[in-house]
N, C-alpha and C. Protein backbone atom coordinates (compact mmCIF):
# COMPACT_ATOMS: atom_id res chain seq x y z
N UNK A 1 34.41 -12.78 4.29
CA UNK A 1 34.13 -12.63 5.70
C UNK A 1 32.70 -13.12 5.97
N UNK A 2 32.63 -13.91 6.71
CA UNK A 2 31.31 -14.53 7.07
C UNK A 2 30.76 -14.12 8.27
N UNK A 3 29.34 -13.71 8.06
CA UNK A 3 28.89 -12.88 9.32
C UNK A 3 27.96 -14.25 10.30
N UNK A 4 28.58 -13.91 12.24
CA UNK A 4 27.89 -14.70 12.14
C UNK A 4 26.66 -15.19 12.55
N UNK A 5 26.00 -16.32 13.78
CA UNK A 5 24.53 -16.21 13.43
C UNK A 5 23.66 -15.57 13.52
N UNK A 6 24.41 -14.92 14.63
CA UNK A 6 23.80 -13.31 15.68
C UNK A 6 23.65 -12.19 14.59
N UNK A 7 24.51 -12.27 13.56
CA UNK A 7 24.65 -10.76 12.86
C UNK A 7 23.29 -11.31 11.69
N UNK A 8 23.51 -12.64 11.22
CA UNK A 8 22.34 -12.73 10.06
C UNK A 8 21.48 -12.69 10.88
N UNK A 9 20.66 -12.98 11.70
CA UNK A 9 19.40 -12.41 12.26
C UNK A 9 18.90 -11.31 12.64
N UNK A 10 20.14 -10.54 13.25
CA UNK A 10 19.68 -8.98 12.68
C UNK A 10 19.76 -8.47 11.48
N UNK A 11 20.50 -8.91 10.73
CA UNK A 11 20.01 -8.95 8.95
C UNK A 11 18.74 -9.00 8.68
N UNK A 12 18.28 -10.12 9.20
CA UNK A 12 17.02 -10.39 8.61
C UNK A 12 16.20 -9.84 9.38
N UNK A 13 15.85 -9.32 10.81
CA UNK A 13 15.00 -8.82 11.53
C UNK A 13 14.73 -7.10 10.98
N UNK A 14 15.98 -6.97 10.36
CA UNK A 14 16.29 -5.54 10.30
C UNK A 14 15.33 -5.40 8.86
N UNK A 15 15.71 -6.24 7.72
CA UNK A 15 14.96 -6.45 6.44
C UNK A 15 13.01 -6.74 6.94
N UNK A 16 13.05 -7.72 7.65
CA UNK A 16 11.81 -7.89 7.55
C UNK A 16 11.04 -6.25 8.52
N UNK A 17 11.86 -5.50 8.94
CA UNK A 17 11.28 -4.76 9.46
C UNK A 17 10.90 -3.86 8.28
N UNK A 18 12.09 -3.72 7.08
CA UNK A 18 12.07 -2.59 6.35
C UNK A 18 10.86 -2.97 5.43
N UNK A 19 10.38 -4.36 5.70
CA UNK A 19 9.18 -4.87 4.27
C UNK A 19 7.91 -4.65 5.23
N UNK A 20 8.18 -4.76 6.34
CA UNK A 20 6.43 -4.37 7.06
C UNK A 20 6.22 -2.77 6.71
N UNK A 21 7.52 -1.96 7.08
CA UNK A 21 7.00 -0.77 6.99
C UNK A 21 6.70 0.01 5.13
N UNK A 22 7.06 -0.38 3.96
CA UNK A 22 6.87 -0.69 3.15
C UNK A 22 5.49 -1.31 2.49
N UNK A 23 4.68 -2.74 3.45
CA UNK A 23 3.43 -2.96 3.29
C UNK A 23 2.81 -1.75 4.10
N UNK A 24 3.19 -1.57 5.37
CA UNK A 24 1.64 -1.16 5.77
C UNK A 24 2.06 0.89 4.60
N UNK A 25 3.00 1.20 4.11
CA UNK A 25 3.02 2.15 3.04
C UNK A 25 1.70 2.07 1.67
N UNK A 26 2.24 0.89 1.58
CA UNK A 26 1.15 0.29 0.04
C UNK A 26 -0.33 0.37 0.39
N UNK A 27 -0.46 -0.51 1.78
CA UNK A 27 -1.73 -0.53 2.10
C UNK A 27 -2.28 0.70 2.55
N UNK A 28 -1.58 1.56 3.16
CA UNK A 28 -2.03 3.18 2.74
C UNK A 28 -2.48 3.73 1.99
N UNK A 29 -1.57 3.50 0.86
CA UNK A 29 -1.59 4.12 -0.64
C UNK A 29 -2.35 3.29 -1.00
N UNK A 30 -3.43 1.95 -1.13
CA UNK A 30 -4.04 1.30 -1.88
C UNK A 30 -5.35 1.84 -1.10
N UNK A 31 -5.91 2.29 0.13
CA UNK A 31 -6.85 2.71 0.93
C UNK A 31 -7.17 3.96 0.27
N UNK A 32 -6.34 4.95 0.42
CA UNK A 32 -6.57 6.39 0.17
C UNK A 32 -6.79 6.41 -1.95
N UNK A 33 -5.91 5.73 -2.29
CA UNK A 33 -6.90 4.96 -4.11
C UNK A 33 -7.80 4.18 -3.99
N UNK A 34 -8.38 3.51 -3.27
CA UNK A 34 -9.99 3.18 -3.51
C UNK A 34 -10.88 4.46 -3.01
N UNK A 35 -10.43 4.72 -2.05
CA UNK A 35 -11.81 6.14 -1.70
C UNK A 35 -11.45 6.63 -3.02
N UNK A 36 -10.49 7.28 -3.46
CA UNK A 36 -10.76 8.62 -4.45
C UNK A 36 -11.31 7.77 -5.80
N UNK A 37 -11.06 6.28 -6.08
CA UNK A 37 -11.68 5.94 -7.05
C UNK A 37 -13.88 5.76 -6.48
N UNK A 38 -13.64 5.49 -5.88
CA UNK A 38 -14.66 5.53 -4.80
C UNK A 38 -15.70 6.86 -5.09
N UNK A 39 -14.79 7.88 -4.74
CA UNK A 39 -15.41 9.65 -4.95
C UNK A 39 -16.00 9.52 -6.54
N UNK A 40 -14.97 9.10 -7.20
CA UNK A 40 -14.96 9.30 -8.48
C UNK A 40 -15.92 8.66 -9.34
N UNK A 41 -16.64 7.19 -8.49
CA UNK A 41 -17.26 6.90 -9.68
C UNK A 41 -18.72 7.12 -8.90
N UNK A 42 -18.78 8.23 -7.37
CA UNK A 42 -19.80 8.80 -7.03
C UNK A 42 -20.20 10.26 -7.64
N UNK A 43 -19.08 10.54 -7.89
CA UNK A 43 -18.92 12.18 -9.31
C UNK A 43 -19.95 11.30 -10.61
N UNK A 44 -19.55 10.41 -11.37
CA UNK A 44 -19.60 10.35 -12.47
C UNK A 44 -20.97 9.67 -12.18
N UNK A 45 -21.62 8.56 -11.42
CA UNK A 45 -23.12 8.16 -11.19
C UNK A 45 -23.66 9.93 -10.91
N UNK A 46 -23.17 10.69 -10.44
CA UNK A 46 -24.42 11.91 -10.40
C UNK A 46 -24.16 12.73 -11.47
N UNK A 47 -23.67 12.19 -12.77
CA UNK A 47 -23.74 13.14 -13.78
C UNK A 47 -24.84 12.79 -14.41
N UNK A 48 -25.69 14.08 -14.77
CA UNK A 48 -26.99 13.76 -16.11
C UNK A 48 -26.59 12.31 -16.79
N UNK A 49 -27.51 12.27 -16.95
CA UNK A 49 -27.85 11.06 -18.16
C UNK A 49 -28.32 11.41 -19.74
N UNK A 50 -27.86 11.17 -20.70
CA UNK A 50 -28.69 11.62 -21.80
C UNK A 50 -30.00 10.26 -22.21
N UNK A 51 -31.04 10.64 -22.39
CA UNK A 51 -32.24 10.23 -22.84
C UNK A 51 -31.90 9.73 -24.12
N UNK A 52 -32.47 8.51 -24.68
CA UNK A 52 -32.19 8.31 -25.60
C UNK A 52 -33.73 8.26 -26.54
């Protein structure tokens, strides 16, 4: 059964919708992992230093 041109473009409108909401997910999740790597290597610059 062949769908036709009308139905593949909501195929594809429908897909490219499901990959934007998916990026702007990542780019969330890649924002909120740089701050905490961020925090983290502001934790570890204010730890003592040993003297050598």
């Amino acid at each position: 059964m062949a769908l036709s041109d009308k139905a593949l473009m909501v195929e594809a409108v429908m897909a490219l919708r499901n990959l934007n909401s998916r990026l702007d997910t990542l780019e969330t999740q890649h924002a909120d992992l740089k701050s905490q790597i961020e925090s983290l290597q502001w934790d570890v610059d204010m730890l003592p230093r040993e003297e050598k």
